[in-house]
PDB file of N, CA and C in Angstrom:
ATOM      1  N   UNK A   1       0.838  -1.181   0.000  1.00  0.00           N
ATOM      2  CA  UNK A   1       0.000   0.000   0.000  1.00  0.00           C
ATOM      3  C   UNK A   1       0.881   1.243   0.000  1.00  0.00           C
ATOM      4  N   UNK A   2       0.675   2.085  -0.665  1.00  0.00           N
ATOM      5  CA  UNK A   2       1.316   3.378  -0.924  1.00  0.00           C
ATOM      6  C   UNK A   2       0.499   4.748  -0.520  1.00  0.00           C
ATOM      7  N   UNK A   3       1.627   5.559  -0.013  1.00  0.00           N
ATOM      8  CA  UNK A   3       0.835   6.663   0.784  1.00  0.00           C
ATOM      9  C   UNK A   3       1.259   7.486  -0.060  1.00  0.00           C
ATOM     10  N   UNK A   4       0.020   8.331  -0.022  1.00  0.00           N
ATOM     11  CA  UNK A   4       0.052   9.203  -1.298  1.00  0.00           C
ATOM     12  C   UNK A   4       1.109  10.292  -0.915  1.00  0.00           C
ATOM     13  N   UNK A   5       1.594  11.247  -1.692  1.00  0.00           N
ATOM     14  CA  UNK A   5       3.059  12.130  -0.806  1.00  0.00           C
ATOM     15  C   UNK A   5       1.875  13.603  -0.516  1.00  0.00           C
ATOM     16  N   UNK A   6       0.675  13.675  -0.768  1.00  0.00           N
ATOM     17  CA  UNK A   6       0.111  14.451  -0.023  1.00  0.00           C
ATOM     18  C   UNK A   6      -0.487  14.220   1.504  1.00  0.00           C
ATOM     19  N   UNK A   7       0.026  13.091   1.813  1.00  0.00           N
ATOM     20  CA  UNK A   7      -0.403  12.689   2.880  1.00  0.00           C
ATOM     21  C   UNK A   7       0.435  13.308   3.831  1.00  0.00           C
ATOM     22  N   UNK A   8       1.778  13.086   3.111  1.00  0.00           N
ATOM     23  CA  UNK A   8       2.914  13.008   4.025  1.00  0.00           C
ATOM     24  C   UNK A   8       3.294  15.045   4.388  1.00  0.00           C
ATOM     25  N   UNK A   9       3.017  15.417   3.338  1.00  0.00           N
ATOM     26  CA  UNK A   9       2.955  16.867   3.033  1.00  0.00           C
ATOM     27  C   UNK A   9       2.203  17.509   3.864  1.00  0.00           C
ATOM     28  N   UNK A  10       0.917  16.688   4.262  1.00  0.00           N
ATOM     29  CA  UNK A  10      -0.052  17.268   4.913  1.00  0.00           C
ATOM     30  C   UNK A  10       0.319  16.992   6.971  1.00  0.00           C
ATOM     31  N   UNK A  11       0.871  16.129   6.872  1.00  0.00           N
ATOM     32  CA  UNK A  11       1.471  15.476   7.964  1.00  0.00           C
ATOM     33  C   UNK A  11       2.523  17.046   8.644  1.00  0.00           C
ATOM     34  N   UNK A  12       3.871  17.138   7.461  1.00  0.00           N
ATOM     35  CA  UNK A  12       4.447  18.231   7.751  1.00  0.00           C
ATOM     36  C   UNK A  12       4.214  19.180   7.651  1.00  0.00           C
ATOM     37  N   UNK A  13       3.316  19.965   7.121  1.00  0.00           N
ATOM     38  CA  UNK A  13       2.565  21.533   7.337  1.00  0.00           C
ATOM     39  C   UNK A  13       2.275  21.177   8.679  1.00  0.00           C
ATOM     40  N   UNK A  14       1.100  20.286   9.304  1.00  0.00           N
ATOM     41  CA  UNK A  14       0.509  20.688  10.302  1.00  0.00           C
ATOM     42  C   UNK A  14       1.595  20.943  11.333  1.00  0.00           C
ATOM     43  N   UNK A  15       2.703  19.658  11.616  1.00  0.00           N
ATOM     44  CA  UNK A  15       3.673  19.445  12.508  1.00  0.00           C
ATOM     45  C   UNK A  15       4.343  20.393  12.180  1.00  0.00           C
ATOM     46  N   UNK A  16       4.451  21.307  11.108  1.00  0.00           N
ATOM     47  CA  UNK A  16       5.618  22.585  11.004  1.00  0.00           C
ATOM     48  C   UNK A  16       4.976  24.429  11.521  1.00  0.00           C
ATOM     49  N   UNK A  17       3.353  24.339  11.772  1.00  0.00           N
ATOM     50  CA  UNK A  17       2.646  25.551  11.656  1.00  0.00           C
ATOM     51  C   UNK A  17       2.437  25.276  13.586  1.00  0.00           C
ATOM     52  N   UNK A  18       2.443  24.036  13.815  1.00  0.00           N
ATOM     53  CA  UNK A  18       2.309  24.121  15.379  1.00  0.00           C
ATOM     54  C   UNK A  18       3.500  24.190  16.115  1.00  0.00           C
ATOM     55  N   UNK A  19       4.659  23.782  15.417  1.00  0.00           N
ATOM     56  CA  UNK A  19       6.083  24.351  15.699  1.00  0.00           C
ATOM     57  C   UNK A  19       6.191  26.006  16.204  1.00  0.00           C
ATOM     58  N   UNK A  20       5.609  26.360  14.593  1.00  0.00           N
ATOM     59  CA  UNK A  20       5.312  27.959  14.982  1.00  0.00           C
ATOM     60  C   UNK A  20       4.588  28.590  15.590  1.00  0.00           C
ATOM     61  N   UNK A  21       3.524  28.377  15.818  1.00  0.00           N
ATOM     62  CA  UNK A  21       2.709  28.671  16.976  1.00  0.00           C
ATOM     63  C   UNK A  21       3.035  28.463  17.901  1.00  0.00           C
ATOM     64  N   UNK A  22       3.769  27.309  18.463  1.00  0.00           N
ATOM     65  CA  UNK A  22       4.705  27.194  19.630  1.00  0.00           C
ATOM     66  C   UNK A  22       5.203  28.145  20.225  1.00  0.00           C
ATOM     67  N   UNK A  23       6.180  28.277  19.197  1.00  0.00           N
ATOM     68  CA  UNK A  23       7.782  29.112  18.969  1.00  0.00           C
ATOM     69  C   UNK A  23       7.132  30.854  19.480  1.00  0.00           C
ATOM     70  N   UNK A  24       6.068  30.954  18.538  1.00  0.00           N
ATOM     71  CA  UNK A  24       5.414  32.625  18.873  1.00  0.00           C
ATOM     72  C   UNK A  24       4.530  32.870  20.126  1.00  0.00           C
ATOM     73  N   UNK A  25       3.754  31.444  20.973  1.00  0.00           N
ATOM     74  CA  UNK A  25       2.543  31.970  21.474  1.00  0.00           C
ATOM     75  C   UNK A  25       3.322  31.438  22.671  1.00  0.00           C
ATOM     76  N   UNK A  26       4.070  30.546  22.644  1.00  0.00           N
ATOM     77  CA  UNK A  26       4.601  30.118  24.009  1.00  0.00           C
ATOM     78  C   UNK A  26       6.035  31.806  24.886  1.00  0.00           C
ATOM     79  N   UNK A  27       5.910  31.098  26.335  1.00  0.00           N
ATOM     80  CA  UNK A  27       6.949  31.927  26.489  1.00  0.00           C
ATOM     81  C   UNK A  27       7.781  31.196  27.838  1.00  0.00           C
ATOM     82  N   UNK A  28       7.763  29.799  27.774  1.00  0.00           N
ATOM     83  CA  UNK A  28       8.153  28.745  28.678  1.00  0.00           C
ATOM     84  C   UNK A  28       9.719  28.853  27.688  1.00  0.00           C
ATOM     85  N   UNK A  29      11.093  28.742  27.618  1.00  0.00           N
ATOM     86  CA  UNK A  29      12.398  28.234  27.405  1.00  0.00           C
ATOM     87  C   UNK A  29      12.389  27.219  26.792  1.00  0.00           C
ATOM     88  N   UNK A  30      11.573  26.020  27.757  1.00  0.00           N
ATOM     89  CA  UNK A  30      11.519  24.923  27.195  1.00  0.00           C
ATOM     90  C   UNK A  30      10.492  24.439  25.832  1.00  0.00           C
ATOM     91  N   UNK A  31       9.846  24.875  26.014  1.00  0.00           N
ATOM     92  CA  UNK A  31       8.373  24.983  24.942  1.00  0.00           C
ATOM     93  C   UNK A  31       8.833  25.453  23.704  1.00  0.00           C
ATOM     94  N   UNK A  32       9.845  26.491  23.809  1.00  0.00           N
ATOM     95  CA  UNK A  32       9.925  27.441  22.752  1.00  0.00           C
ATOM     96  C   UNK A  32      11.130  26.505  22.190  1.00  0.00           C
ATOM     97  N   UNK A  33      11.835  25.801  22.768  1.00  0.00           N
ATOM     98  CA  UNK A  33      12.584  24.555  22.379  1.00  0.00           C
ATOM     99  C   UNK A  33      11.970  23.605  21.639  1.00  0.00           C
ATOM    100  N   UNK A  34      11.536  22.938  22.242  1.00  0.00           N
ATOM    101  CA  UNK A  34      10.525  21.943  21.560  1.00  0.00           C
ATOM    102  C   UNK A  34       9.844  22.046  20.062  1.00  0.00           C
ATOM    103  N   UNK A  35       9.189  23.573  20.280  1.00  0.00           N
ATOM    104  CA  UNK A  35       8.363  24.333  19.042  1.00  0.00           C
ATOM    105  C   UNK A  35       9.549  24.123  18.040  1.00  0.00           C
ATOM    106  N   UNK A  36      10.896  24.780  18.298  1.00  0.00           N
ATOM    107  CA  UNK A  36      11.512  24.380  17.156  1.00  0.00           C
ATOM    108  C   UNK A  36      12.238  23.284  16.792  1.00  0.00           C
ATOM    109  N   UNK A  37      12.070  22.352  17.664  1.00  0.00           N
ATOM    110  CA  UNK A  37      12.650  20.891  17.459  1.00  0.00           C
ATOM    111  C   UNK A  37      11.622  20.298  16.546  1.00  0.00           C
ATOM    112  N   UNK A  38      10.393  20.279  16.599  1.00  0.00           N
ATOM    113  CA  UNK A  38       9.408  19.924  16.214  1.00  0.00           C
ATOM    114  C   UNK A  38       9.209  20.908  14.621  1.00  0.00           C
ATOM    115  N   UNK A  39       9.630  22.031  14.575  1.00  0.00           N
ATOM    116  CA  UNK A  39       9.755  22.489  12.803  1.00  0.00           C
ATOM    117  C   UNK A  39      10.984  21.853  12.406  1.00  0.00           C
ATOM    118  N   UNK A  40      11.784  21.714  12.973  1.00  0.00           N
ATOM    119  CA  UNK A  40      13.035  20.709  12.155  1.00  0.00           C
ATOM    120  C   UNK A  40      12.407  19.352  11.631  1.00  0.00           C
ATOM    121  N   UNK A  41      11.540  18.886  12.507  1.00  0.00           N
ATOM    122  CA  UNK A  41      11.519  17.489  12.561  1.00  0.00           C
ATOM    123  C   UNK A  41      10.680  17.036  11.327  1.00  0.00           C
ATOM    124  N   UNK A  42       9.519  18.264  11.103  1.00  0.00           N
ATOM    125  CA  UNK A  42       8.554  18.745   9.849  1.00  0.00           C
ATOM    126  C   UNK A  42       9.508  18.956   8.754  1.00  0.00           C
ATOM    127  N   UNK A  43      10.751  19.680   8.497  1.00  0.00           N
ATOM    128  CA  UNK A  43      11.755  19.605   7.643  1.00  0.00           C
ATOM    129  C   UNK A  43      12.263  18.378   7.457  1.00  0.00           C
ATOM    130  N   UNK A  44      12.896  17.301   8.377  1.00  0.00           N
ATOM    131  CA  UNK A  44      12.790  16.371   7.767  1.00  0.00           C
ATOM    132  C   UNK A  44      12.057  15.324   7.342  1.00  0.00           C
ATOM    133  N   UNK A  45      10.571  15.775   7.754  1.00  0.00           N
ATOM    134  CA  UNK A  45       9.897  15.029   6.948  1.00  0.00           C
ATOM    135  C   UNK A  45      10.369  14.806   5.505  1.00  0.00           C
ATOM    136  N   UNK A  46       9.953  16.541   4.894  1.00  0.00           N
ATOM    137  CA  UNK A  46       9.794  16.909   3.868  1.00  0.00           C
ATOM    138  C   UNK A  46      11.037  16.404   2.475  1.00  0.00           C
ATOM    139  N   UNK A  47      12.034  16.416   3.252  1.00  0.00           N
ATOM    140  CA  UNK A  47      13.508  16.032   2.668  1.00  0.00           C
ATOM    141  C   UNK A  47      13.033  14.801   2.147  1.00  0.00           C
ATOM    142  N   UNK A  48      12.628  13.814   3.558  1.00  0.00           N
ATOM    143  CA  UNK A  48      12.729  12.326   3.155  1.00  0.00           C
ATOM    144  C   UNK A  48      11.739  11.619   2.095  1.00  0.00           C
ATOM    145  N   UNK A  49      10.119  12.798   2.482  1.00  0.00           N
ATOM    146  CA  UNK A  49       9.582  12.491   1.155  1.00  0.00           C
ATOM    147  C   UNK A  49       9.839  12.508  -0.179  1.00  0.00           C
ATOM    148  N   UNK A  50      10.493  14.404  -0.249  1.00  0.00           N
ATOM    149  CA  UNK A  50      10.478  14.142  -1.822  1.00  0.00           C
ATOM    150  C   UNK A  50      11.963  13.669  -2.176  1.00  0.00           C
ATOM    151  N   UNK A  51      12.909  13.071  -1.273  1.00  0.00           N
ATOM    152  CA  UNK A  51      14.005  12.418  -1.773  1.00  0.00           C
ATOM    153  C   UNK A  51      13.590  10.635  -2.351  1.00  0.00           C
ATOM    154  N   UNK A  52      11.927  10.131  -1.391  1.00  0.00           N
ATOM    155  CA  UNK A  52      11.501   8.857  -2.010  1.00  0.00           C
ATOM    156  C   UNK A  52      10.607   9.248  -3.410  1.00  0.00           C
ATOM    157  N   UNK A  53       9.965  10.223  -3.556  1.00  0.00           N
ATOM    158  CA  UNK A  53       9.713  10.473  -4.992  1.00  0.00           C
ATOM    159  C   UNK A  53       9.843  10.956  -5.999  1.00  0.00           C
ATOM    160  N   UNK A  54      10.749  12.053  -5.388  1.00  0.00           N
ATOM    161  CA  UNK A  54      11.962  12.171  -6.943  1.00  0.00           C
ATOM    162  C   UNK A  54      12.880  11.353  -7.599  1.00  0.00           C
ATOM    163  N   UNK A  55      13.323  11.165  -6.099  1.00  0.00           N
ATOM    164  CA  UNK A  55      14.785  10.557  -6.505  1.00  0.00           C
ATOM    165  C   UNK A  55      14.488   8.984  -6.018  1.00  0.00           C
ATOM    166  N   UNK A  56      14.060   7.833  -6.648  1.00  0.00           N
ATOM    167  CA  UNK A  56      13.160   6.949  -5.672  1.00  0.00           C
ATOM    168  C   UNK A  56      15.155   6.031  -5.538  1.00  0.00           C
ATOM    169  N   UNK A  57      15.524   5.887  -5.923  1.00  0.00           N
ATOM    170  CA  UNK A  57      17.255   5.450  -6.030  1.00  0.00           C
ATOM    171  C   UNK A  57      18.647   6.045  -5.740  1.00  0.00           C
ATOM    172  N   UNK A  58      17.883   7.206  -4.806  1.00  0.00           N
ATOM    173  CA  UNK A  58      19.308   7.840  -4.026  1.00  0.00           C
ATOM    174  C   UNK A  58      19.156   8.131  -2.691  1.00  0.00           C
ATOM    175  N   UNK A  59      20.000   8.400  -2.080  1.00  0.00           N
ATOM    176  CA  UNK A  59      19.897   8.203  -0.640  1.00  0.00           C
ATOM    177  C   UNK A  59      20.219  10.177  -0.250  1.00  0.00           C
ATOM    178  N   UNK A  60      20.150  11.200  -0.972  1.00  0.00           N
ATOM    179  CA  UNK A  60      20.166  12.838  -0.695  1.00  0.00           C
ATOM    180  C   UNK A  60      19.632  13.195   0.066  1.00  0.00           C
ATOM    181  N   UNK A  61      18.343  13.095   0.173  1.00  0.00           N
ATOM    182  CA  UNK A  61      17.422  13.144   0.845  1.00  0.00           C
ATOM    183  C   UNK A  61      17.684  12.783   2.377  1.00  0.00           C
ATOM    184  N   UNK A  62      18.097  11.405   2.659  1.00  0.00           N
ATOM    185  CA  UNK A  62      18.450  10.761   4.143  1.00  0.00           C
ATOM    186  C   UNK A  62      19.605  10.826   4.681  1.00  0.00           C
ATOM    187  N   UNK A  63      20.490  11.332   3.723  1.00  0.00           N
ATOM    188  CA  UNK A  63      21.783  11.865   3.986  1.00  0.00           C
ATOM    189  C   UNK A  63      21.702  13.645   4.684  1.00  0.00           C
ATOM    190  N   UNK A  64      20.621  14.527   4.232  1.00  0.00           N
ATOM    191  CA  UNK A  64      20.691  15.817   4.824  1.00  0.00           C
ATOM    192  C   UNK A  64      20.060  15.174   6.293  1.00  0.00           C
ATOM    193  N   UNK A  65      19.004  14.409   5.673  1.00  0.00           N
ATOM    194  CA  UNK A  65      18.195  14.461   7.539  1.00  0.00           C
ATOM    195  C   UNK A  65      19.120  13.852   8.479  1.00  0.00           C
ATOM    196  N   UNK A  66      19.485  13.044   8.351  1.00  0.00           N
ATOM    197  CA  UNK A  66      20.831  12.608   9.522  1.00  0.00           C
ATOM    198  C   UNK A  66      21.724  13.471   9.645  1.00  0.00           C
ATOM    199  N   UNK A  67      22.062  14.605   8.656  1.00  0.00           N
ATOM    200  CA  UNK A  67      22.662  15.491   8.878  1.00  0.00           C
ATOM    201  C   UNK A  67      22.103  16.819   9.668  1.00  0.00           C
ATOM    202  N   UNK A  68      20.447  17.404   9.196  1.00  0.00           N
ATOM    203  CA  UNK A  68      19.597  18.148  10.568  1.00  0.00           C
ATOM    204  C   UNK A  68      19.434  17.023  11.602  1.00  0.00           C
ATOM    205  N   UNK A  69      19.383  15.858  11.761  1.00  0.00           N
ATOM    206  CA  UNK A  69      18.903  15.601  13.279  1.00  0.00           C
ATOM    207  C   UNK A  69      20.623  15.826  14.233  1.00  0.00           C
ATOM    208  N   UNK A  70      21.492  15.361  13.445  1.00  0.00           N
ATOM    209  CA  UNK A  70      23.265  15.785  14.363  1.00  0.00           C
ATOM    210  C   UNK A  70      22.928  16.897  14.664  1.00  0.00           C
ATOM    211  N   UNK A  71      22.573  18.421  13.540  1.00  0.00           N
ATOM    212  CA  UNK A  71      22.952  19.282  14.026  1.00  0.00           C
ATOM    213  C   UNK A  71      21.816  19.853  15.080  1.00  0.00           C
ATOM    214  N   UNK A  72      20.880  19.079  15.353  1.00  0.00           N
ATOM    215  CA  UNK A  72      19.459  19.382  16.016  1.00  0.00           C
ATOM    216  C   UNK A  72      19.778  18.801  17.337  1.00  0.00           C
ATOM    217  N   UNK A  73      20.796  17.972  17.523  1.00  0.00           N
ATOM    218  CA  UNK A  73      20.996  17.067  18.757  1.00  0.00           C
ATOM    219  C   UNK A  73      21.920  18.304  19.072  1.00  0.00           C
ATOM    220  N   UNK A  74      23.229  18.835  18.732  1.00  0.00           N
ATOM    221  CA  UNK A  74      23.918  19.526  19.163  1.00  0.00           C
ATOM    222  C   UNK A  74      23.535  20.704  19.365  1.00  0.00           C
ATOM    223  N   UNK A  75      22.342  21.613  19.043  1.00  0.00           N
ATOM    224  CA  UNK A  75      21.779  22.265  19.408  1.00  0.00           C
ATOM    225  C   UNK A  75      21.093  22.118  20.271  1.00  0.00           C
ATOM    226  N   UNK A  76      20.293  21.483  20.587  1.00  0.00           N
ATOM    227  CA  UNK A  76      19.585  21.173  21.918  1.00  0.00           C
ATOM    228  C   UNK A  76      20.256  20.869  23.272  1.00  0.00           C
ATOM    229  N   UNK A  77      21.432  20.459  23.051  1.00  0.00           N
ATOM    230  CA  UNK A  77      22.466  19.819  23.876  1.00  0.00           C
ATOM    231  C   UNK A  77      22.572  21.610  24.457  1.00  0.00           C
ATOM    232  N   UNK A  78      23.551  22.046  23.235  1.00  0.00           N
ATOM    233  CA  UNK A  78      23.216  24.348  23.494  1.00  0.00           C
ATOM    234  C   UNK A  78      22.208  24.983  24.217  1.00  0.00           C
ATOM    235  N   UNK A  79      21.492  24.605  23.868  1.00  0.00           N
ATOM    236  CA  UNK A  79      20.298  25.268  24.085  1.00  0.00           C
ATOM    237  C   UNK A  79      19.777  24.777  25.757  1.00  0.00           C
ATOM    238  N   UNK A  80      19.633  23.541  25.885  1.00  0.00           N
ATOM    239  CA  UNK A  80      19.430  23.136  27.387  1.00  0.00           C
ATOM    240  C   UNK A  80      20.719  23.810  28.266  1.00  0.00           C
ATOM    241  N   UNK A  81      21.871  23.770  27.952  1.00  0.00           N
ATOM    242  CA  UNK A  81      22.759  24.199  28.535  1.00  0.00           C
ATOM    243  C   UNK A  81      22.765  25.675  29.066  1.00  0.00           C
ATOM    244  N   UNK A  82      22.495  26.488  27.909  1.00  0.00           N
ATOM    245  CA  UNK A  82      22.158  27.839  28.198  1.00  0.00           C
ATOM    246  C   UNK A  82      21.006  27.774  29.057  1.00  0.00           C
ATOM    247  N   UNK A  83      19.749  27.578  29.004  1.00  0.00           N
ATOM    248  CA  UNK A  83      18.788  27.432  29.799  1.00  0.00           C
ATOM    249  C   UNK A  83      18.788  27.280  30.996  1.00  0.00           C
ATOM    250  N   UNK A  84      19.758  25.969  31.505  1.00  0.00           N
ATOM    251  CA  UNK A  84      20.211  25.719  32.545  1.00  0.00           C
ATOM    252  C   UNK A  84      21.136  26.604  33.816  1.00  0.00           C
ATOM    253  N   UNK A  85      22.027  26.906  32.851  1.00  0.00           N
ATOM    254  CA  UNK A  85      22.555  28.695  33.346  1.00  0.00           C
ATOM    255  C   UNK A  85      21.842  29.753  33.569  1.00  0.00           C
ATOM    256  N   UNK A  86      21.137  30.121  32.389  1.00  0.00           N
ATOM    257  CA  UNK A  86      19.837  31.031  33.316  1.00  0.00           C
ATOM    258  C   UNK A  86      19.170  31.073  34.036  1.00  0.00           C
ATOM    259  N   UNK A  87      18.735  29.637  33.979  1.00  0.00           N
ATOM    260  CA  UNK A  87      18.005  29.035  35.402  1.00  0.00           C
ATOM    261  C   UNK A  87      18.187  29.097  36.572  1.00  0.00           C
ATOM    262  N   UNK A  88      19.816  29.088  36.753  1.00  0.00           N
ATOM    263  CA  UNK A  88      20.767  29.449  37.996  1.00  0.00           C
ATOM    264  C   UNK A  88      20.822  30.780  38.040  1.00  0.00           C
ATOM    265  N   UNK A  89      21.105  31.779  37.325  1.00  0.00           N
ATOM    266  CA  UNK A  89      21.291  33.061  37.213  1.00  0.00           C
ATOM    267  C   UNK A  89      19.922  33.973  38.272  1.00  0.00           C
ATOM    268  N   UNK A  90      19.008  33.374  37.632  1.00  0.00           N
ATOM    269  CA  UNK A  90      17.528  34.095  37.994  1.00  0.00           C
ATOM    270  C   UNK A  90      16.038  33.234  38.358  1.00  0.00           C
ATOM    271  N   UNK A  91      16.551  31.978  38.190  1.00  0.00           N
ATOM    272  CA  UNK A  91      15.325  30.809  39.369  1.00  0.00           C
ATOM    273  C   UNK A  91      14.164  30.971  38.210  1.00  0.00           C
ATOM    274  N   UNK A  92      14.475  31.515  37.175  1.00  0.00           N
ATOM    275  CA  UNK A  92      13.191  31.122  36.195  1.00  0.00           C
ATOM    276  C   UNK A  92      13.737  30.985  34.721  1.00  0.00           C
ATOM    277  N   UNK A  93      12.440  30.546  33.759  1.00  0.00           N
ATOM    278  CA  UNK A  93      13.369  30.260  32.791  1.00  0.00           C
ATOM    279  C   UNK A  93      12.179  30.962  31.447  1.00  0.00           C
ATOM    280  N   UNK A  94      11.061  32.100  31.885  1.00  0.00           N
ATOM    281  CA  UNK A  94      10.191  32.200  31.237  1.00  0.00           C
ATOM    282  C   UNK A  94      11.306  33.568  30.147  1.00  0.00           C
ATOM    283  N   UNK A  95      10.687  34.013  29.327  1.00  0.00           N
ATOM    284  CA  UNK A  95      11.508  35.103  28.422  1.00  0.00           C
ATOM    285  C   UNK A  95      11.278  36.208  28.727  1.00  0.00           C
ATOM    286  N   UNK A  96       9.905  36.391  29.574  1.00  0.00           N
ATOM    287  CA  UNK A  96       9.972  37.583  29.785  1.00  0.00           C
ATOM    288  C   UNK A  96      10.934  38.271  30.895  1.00  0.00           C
ATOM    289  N   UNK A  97      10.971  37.299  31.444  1.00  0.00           N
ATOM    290  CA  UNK A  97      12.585  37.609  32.677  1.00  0.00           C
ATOM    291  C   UNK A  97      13.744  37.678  32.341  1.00  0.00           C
ATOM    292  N   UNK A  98      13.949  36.794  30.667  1.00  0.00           N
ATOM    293  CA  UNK A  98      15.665  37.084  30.806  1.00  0.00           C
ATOM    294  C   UNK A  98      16.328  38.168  30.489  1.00  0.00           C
ATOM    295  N   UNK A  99      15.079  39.417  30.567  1.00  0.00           N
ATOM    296  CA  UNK A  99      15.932  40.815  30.389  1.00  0.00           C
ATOM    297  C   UNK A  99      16.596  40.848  31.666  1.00  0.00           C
ATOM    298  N   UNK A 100      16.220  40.292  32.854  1.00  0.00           N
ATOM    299  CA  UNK A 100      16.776  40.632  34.226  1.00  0.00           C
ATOM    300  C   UNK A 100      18.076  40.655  34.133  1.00  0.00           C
ATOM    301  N   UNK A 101      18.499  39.762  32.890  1.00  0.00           N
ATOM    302  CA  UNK A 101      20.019  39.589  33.255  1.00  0.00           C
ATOM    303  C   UNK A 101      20.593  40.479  32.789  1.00  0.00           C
ATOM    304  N   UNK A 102      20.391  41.697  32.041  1.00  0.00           N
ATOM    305  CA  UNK A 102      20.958  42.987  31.780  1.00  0.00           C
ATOM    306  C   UNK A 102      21.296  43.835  33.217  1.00  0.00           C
ATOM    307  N   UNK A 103      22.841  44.066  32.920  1.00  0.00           N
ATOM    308  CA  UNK A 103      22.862  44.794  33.953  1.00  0.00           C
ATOM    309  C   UNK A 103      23.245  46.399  33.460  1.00  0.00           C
TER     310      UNK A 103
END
């Protein structure tokens, strides 16, 4: 059985527009993390689809996404880290506080 590639299309819009809505309506550190872990993850959908129906005999396609999920792991790895420091800095981790750390 074959899934049509609007399926899959339709799969990554939704998972890429609630990324963004995330990313804009949230104001949690962590959330706003997630939001964009979750539009990467909609990007590689998109790679892996149309690398199986363009290219149905090359591997381009699964070669970038293993290449965004490394650089998505090492970012997050960043990103928790920083978080974590602010966290210590000022006992919260929402955005509207991390102006506090201006001195």
């Amino acid at each position: 059985m074959n899934v049509p590639i609007e399926a899959y299309l339709i799969v990554s819009t939704i998972m890429f527009f609630v990324g963004v809505y995330g990313f804009l309506a949230r104001r949690n550190l962590l959330t706003i993390l997630m939001s964009l872990e979750l539009m990467l993850n909609a990007v590689n959908i998109n790679f892996t689809v149309f690398n199986r129906y363009l290219f149905p005999g090359q591997l381009d396609g699964f070669f970038f996404t293993l290449f965004i999920i490394g650089i998505a792991a090492a970012e997050t790895a960043l990103a928790i880290a920083i978080i974590i420091n602010i966290y210590r800095n000022i006992q919260n981790i929402f955005v509207d506080k991390v102006n506090n750390l201006k001195h």
